[in-house]
C-alpha atoms as a PDB file:
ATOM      1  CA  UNK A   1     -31.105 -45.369 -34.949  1.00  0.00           C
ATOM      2  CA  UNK A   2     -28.616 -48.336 -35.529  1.00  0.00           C
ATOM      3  CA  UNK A   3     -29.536 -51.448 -34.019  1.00  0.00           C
ATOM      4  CA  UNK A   4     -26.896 -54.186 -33.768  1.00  0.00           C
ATOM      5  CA  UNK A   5     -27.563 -58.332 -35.151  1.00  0.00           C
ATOM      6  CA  UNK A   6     -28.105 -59.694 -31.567  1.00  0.00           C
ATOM      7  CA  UNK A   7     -30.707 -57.031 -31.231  1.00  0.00           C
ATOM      8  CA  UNK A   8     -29.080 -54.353 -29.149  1.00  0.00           C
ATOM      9  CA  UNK A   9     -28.811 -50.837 -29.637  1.00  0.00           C
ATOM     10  CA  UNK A  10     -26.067 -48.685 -31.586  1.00  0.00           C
ATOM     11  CA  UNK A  11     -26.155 -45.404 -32.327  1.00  0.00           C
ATOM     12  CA  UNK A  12     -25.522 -44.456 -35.943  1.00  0.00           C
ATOM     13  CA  UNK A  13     -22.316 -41.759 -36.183  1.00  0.00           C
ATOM     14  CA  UNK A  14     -25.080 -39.217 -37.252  1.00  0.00           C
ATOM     15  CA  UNK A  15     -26.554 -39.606 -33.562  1.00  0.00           C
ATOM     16  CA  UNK A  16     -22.984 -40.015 -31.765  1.00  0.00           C
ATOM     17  CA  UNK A  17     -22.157 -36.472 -33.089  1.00  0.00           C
ATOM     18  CA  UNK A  18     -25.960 -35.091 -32.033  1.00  0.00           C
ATOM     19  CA  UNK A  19     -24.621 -37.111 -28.517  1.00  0.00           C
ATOM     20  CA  UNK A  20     -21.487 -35.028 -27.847  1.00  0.00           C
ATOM     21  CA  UNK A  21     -22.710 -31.546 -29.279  1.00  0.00           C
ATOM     22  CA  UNK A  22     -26.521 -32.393 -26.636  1.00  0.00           C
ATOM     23  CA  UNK A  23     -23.306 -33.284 -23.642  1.00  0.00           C
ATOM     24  CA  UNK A  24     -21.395 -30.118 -24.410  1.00  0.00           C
ATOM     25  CA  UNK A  25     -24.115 -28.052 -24.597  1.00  0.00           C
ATOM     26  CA  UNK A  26     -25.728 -29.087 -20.780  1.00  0.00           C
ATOM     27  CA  UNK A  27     -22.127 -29.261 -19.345  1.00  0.00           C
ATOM     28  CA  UNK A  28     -21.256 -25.409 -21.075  1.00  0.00           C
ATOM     29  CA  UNK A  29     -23.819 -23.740 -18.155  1.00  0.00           C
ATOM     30  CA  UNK A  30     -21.603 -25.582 -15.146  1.00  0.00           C
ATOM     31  CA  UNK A  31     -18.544 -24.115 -16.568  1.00  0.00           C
ATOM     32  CA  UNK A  32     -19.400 -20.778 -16.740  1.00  0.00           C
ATOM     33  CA  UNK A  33     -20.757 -21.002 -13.252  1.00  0.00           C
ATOM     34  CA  UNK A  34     -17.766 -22.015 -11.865  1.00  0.00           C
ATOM     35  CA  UNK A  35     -15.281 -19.249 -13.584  1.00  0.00           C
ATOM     36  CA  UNK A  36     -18.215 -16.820 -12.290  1.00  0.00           C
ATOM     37  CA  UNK A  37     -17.055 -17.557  -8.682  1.00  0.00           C
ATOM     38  CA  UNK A  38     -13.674 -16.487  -9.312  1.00  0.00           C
ATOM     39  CA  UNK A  39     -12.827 -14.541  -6.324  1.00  0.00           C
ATOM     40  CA  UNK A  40     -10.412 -10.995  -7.238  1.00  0.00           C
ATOM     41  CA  UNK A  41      -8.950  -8.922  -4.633  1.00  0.00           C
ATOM     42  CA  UNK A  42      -6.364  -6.272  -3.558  1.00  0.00           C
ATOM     43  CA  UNK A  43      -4.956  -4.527  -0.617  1.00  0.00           C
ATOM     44  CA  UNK A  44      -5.025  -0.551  -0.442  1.00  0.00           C
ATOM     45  CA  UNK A  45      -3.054   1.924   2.001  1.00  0.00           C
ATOM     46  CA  UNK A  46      -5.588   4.341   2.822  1.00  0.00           C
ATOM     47  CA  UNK A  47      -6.948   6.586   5.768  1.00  0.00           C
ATOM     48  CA  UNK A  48      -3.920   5.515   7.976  1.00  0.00           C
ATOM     49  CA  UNK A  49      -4.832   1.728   7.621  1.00  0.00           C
ATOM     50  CA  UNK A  50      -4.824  -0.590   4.634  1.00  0.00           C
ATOM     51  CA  UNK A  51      -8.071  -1.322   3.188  1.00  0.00           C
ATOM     52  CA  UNK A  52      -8.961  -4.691   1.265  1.00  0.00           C
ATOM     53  CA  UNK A  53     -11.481  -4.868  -1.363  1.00  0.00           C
ATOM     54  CA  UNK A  54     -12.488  -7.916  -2.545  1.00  0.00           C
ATOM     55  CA  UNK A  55     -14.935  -8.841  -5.926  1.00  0.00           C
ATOM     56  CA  UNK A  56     -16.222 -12.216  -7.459  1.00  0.00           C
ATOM     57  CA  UNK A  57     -16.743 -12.120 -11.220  1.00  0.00           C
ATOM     58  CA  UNK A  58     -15.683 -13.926 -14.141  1.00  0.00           C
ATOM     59  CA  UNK A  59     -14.400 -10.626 -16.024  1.00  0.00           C
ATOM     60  CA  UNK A  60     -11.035  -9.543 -14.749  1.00  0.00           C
ATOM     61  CA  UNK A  61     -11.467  -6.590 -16.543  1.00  0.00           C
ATOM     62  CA  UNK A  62     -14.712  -5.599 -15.304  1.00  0.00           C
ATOM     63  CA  UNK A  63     -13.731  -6.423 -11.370  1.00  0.00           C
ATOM     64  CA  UNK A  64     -10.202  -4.710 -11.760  1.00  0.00           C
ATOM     65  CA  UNK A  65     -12.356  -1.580 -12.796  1.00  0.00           C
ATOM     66  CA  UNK A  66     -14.868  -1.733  -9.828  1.00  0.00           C
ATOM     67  CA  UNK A  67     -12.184  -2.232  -7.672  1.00  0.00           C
ATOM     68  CA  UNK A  68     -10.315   1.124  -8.864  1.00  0.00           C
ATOM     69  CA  UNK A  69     -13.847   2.901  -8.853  1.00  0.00           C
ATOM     70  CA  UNK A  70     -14.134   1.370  -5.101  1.00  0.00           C
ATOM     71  CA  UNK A  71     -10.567   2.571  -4.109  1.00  0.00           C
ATOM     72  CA  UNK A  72     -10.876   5.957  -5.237  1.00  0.00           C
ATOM     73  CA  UNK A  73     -14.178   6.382  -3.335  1.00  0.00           C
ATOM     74  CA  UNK A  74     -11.879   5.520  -0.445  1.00  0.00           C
ATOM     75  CA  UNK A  75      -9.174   7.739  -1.061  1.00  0.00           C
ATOM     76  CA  UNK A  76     -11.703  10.754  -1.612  1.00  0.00           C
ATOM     77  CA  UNK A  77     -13.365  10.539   1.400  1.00  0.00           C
ATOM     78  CA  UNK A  78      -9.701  10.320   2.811  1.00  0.00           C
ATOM     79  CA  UNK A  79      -8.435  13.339   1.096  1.00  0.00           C
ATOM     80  CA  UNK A  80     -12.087  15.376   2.166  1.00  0.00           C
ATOM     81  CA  UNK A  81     -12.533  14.598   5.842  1.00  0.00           C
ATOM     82  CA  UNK A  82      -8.848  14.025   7.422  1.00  0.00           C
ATOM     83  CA  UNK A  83      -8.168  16.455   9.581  1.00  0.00           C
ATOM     84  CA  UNK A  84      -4.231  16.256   9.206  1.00  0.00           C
ATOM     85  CA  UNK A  85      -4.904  18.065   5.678  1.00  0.00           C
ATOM     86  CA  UNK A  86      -5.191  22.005   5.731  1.00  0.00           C
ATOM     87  CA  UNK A  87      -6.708  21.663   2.356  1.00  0.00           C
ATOM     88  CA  UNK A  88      -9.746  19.385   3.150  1.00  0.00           C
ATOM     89  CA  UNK A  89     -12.998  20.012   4.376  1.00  0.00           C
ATOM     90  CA  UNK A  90     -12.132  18.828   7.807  1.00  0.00           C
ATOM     91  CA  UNK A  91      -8.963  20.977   7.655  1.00  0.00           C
ATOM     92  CA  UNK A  92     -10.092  24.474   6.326  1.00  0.00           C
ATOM     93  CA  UNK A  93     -13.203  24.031   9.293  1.00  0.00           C
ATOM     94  CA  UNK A  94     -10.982  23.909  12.068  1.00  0.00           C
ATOM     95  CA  UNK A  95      -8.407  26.391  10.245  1.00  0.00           C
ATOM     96  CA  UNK A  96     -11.408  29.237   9.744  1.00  0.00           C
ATOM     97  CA  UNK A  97     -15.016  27.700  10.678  1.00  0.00           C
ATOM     98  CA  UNK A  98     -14.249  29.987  14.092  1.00  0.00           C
ATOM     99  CA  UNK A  99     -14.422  33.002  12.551  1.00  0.00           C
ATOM    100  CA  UNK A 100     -16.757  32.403   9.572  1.00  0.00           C
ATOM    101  CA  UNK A 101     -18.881  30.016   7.563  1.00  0.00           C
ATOM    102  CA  UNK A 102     -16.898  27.209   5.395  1.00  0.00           C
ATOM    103  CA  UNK A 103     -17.877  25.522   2.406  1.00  0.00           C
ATOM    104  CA  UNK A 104     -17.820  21.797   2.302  1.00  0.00           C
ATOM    105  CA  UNK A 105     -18.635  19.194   0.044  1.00  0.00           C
ATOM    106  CA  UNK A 106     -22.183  17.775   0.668  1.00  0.00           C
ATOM    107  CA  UNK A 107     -21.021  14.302   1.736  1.00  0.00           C
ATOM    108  CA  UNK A 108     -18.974  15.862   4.299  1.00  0.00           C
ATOM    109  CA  UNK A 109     -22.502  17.660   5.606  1.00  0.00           C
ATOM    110  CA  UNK A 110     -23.803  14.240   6.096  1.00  0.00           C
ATOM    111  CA  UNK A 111     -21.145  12.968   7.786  1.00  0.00           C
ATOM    112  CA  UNK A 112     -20.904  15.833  10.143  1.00  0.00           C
ATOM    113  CA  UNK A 113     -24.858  15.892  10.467  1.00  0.00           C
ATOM    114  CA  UNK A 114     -24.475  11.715  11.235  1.00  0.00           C
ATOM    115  CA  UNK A 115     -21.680  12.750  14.102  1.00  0.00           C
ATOM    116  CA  UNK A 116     -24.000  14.919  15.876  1.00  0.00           C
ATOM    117  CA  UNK A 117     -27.448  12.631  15.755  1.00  0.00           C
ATOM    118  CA  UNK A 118     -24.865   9.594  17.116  1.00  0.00           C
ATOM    119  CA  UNK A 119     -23.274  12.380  19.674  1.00  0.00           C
ATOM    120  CA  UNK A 120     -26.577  13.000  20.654  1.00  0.00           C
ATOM    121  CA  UNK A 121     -28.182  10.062  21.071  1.00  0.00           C
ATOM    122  CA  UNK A 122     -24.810   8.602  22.830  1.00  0.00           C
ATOM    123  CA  UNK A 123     -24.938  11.965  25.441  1.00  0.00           C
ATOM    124  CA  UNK A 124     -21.680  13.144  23.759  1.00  0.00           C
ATOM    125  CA  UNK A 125     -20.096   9.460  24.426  1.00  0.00           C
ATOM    126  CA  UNK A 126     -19.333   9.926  20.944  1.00  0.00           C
ATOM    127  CA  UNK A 127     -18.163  13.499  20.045  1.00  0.00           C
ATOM    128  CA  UNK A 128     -16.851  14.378  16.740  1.00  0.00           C
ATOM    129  CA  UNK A 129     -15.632  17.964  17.609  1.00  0.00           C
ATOM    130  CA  UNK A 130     -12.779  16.522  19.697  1.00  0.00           C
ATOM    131  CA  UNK A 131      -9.584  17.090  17.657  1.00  0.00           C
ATOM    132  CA  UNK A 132      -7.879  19.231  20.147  1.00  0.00           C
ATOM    133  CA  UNK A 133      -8.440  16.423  23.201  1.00  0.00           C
ATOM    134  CA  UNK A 134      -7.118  13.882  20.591  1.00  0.00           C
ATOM    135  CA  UNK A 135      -4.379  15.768  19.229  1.00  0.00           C
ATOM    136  CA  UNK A 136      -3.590  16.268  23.672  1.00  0.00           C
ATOM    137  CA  UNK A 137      -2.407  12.699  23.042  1.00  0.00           C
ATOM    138  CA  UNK A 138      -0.917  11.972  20.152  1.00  0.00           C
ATOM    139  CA  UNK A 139       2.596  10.228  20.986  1.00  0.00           C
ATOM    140  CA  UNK A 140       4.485  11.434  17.786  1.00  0.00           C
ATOM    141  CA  UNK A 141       4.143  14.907  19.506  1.00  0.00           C
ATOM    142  CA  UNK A 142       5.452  14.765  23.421  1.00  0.00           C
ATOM    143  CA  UNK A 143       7.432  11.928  25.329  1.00  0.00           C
ATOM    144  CA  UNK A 144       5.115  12.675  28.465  1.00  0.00           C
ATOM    145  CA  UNK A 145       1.226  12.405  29.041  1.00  0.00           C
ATOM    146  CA  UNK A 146      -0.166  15.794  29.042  1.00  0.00           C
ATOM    147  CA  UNK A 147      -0.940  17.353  32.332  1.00  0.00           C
ATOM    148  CA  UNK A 148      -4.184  17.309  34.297  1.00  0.00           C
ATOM    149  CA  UNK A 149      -5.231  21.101  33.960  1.00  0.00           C
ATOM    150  CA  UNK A 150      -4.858  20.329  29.940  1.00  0.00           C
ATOM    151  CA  UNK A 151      -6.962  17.132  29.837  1.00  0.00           C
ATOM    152  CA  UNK A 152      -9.857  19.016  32.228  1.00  0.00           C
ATOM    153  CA  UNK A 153     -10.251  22.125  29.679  1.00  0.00           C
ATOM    154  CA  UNK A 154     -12.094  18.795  27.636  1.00  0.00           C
ATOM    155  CA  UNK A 155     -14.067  16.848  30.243  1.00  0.00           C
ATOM    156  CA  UNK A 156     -17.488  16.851  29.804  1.00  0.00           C
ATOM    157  CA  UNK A 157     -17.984  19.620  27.277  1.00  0.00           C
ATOM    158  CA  UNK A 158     -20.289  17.991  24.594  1.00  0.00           C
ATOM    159  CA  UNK A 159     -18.366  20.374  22.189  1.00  0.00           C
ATOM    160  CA  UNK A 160     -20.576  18.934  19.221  1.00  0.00           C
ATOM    161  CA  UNK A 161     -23.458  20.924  20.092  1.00  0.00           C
ATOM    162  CA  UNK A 162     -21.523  24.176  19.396  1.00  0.00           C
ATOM    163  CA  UNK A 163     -20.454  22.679  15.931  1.00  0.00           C
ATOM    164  CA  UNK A 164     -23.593  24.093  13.516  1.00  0.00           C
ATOM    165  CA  UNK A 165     -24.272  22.824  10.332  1.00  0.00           C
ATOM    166  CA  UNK A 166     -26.348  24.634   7.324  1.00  0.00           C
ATOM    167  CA  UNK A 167     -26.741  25.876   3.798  1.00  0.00           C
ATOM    168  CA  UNK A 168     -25.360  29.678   3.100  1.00  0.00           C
ATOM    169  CA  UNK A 169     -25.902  30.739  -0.785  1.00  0.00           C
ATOM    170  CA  UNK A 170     -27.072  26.869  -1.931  1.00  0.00           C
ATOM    171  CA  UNK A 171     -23.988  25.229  -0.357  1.00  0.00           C
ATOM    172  CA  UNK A 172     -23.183  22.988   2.748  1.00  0.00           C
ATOM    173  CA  UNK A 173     -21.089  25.412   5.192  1.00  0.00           C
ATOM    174  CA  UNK A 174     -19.951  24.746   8.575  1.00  0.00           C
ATOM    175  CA  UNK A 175     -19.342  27.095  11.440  1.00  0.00           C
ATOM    176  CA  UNK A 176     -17.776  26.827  15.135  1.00  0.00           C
ATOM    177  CA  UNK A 177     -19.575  28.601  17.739  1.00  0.00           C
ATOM    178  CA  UNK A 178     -16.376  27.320  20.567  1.00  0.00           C
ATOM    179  CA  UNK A 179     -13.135  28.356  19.782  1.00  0.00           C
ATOM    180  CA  UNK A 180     -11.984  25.084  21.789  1.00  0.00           C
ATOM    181  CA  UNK A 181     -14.093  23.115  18.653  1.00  0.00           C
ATOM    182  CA  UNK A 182     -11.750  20.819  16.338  1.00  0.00           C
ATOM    183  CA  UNK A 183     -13.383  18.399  14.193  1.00  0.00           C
ATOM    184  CA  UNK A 184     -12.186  14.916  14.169  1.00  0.00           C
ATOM    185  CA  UNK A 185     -13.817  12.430  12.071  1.00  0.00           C
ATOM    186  CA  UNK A 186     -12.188   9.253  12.689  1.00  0.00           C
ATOM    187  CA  UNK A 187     -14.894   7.869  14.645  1.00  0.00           C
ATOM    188  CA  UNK A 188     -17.455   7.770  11.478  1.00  0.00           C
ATOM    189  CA  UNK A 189     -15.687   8.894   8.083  1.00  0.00           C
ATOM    190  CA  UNK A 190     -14.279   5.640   7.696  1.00  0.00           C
ATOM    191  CA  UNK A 191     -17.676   3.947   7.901  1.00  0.00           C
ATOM    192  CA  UNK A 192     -19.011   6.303   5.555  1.00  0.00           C
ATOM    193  CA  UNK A 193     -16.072   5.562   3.163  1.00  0.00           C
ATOM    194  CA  UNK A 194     -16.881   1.675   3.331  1.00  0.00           C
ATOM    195  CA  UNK A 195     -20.743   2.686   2.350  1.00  0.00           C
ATOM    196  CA  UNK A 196     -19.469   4.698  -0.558  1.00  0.00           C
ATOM    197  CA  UNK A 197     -17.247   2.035  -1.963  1.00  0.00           C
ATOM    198  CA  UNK A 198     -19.696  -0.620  -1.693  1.00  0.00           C
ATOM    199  CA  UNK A 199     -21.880   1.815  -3.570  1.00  0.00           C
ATOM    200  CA  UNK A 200     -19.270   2.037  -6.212  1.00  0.00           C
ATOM    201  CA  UNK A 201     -19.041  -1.550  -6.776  1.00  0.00           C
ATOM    202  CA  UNK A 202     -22.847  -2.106  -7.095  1.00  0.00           C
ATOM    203  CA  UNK A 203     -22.413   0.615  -9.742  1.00  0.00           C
ATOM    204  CA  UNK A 204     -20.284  -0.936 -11.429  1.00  0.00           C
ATOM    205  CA  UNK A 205     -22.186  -4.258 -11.415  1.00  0.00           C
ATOM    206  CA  UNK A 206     -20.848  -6.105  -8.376  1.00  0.00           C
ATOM    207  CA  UNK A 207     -23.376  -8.146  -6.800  1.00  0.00           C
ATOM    208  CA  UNK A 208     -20.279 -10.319  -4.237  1.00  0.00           C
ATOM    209  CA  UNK A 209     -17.801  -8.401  -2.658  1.00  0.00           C
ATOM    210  CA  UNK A 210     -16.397  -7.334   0.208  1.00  0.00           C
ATOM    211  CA  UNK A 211     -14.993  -3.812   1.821  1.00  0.00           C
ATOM    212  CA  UNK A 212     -13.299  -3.954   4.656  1.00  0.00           C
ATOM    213  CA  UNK A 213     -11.149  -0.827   5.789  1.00  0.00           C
ATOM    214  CA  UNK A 214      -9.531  -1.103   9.296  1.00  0.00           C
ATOM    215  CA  UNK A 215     -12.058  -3.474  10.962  1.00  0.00           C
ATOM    216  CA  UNK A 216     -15.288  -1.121   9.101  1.00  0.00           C
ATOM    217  CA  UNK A 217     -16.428  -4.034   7.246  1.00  0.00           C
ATOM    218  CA  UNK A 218     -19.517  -4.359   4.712  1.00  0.00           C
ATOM    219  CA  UNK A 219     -19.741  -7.911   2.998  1.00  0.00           C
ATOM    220  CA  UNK A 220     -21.853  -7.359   0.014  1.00  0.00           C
ATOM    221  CA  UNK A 221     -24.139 -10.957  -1.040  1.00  0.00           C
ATOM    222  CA  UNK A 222     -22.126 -13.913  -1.141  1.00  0.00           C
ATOM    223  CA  UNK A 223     -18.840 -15.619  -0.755  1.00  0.00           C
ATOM    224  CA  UNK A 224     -16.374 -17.729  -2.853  1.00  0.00           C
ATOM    225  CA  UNK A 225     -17.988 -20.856  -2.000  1.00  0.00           C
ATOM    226  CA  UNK A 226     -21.977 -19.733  -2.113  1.00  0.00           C
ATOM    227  CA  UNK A 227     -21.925 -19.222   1.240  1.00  0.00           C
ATOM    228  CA  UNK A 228     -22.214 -15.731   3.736  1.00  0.00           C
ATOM    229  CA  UNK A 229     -18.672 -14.118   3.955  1.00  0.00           C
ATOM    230  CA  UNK A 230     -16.815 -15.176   7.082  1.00  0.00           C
ATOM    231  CA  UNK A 231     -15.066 -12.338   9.365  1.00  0.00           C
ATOM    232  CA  UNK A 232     -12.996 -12.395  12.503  1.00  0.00           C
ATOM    233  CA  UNK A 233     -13.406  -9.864  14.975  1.00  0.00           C
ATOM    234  CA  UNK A 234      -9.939  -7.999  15.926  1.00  0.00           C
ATOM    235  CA  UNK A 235      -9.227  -6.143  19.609  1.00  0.00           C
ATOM    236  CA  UNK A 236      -8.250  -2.451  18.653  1.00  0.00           C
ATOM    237  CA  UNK A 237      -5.069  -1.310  20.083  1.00  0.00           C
ATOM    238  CA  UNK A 238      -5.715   2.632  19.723  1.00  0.00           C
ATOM    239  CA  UNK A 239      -6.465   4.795  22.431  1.00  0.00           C
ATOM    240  CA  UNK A 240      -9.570   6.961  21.869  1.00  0.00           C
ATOM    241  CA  UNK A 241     -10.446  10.115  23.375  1.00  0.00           C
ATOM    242  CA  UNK A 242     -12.564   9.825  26.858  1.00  0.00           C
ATOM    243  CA  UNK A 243     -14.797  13.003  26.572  1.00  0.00           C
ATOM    244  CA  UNK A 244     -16.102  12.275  29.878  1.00  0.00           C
ATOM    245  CA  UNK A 245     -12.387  12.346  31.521  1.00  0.00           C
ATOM    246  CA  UNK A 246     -10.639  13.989  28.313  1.00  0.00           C
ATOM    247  CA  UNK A 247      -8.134  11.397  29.150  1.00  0.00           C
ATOM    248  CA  UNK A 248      -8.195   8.025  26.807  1.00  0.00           C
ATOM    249  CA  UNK A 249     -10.578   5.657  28.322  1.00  0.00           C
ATOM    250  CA  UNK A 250      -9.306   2.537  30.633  1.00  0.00           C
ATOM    251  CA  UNK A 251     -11.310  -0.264  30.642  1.00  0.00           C
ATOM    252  CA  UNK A 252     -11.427  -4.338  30.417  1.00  0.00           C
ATOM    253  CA  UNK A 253     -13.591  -4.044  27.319  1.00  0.00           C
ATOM    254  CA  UNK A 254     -11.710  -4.659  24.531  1.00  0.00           C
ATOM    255  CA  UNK A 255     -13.505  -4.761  21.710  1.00  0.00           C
ATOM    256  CA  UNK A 256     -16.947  -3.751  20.338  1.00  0.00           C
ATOM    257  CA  UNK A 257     -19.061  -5.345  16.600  1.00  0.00           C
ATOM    258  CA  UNK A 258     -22.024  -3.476  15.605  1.00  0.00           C
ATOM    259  CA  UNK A 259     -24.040  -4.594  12.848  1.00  0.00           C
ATOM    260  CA  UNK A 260     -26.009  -1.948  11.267  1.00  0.00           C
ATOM    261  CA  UNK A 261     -27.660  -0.954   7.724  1.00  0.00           C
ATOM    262  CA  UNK A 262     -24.884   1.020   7.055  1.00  0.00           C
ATOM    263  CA  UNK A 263     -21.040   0.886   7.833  1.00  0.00           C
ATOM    264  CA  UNK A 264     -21.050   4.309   9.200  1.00  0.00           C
ATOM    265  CA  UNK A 265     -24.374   4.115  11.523  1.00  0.00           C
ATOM    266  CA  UNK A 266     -22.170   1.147  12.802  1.00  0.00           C
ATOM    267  CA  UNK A 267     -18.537   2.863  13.378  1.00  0.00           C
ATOM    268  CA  UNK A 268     -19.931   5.460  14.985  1.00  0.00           C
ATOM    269  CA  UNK A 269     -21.937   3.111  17.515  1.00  0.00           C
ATOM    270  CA  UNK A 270     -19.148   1.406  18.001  1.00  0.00           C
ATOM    271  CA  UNK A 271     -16.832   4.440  18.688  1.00  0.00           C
ATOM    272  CA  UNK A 272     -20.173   5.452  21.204  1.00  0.00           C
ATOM    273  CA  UNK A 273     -20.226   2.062  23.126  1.00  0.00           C
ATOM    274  CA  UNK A 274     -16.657   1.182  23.271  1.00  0.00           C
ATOM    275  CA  UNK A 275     -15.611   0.907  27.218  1.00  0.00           C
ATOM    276  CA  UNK A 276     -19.663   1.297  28.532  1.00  0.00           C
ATOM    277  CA  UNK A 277     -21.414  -1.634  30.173  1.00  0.00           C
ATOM    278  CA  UNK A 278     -23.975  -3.857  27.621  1.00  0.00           C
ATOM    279  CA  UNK A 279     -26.707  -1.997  29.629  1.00  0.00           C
ATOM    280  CA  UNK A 280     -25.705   1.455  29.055  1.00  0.00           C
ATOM    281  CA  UNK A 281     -24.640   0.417  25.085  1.00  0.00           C
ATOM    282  CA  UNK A 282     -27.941  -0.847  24.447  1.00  0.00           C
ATOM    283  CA  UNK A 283     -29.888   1.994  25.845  1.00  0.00           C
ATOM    284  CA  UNK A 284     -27.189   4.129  23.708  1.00  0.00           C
ATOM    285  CA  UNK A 285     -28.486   2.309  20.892  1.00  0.00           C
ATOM    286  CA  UNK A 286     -32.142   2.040  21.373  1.00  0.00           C
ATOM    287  CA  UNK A 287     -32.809  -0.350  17.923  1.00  0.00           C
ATOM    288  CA  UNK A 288     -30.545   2.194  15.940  1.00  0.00           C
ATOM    289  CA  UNK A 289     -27.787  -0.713  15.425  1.00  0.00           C
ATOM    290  CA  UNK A 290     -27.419  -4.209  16.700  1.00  0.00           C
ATOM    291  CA  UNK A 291     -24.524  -4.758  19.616  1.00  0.00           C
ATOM    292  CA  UNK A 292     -23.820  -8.241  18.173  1.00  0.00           C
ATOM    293  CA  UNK A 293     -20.251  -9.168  19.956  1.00  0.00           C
ATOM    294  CA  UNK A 294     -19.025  -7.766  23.432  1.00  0.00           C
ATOM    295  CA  UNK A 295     -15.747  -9.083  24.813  1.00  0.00           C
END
């Protein structure tokens, strides 16, 4: 220690050096906290809407990676369970499941098995077997709403309890016992994508991010700024399938959240609830989800 003639302290250039290296060493931890927050994100078409997938780290290179591991979790699900595909799951079911037992991939069991429980416990509000009714509908095929007699052959038909579900020589098969029986998971497949991508990125290391595919949403820890992730809540403008009219459903309700554990437990409840009164929804749900926003 240096002290100066009129009595006051100096430091020696000895303890100015130990000075700046003690200062760079306390301020090195508040750097490297704030590049950890840097916030990394991309937009992906996929599963006829565009996805966006969103990661905080400070490694580029590590959050570019868990991104593309995220993506392609997105993209399999999309190429196993569309039902505009003769070649997936989805697609070879309603092509032979008829006639005989198909083979699918075991996440496509679960999905299936998930459609039923939430058809079930929804009394066939929600009905993944429903293709045909859907397909009824779509406007890229007529110029003209189908007729009565063809929206009635639907109404009411609970066609996922003729959908079965098993294991035939160690493997996940599916077979139709209603020749009317289409699967169409658009309801719930999406969800389950979301949950598989978020698994992905955990995998990978990811403990912020965000998933959000079409409005099926999972925010995963924390935001940019510390704080929860923020999300607005978007009216859907697609018709779905009425499967107690077989006609799409009419009603002042125009949008449905459901928070849930997982993404998919909460696409299909909202798929279930969407157009019912709060009462009916929350009976529907029965402490399986939360019915969080209603407008």
């Amino acid at each position: 220690m240096t002290t100066h003639d009129n009595g006051a302290w100096r430091p020696s250039r000895r303890e100015v050096i130990s000075l700046g290296i003690g200062a760079f060493v306390v301020s090195l931890p508040l750097v490297r906290w704030a590049t950890r927050r840097r916030l990394i994100r991309r937009t992906i078409p996929v599963m006829g809407s565009i996805a966006e997938i969103a990661v905080l780290h400070d490694d580029e290179r590590i959050a570019q990676a868990a991104i593309d591991a995220a993506a392609e979790r997105l993209h399999w699900v999309d190429r196993t369970m569309t039902r505009f595909s003769s070649t997936s799951d989805v697609g070879r079911a309603n092509l032979r499941a008829a006639r005989e037992p198909v083979a699918v991939h075991a996440e496509t069991a679960v999905v299936l098995l998930a459609g039923i429980r939430w058809a079930t416990w929804s009394y066939g509000n929600f009905d993944p077997c429903l293709g045909s009714a859907v397909q009824l509908w779509n406007v890229s095929d007529r110029t003209s709403p189908p007729s009565a007699e063809e929206t009635r052959r639907f109404a009411g038909r609970r066609l996922y309890e003729d959908l079965e579900v098993g294991r035939l020589q160690g493997r996940d098969v599916v077979r139709f016992h209603e020749k009317d029986l289409t699967i169409d998971l658009g309801g719930i497949a999406k969800g389950h994508a979301v949950d598989l991508a978020v698994a992905a990125l955990r995998e990978a290391g990811i403990t912020d991010g965000l998933v959000n595919a079409g409005g099926d949403l999972y925010a995963l820890g924390r935001a940019e700024d510390g704080g929860p992730w923020q999300a607005g809540v978007r009216s859907p403008t697609d018709p779905s399938g009425d499967p107690g009219t077989g006609e799409p459903r009419l009603t002042p309700v125009h949008t449905v959240t459901v928070a849930a554990d997982t993404c998919m437990a909460a696409d299909a409840a909202a798929t279930a609830c969407f157009g019912l009164s709060l009462e009916t929804a929350g009976r529907i749900l029965n402490g399986r989800a939360e019915l969080v926003h209603k407008a």
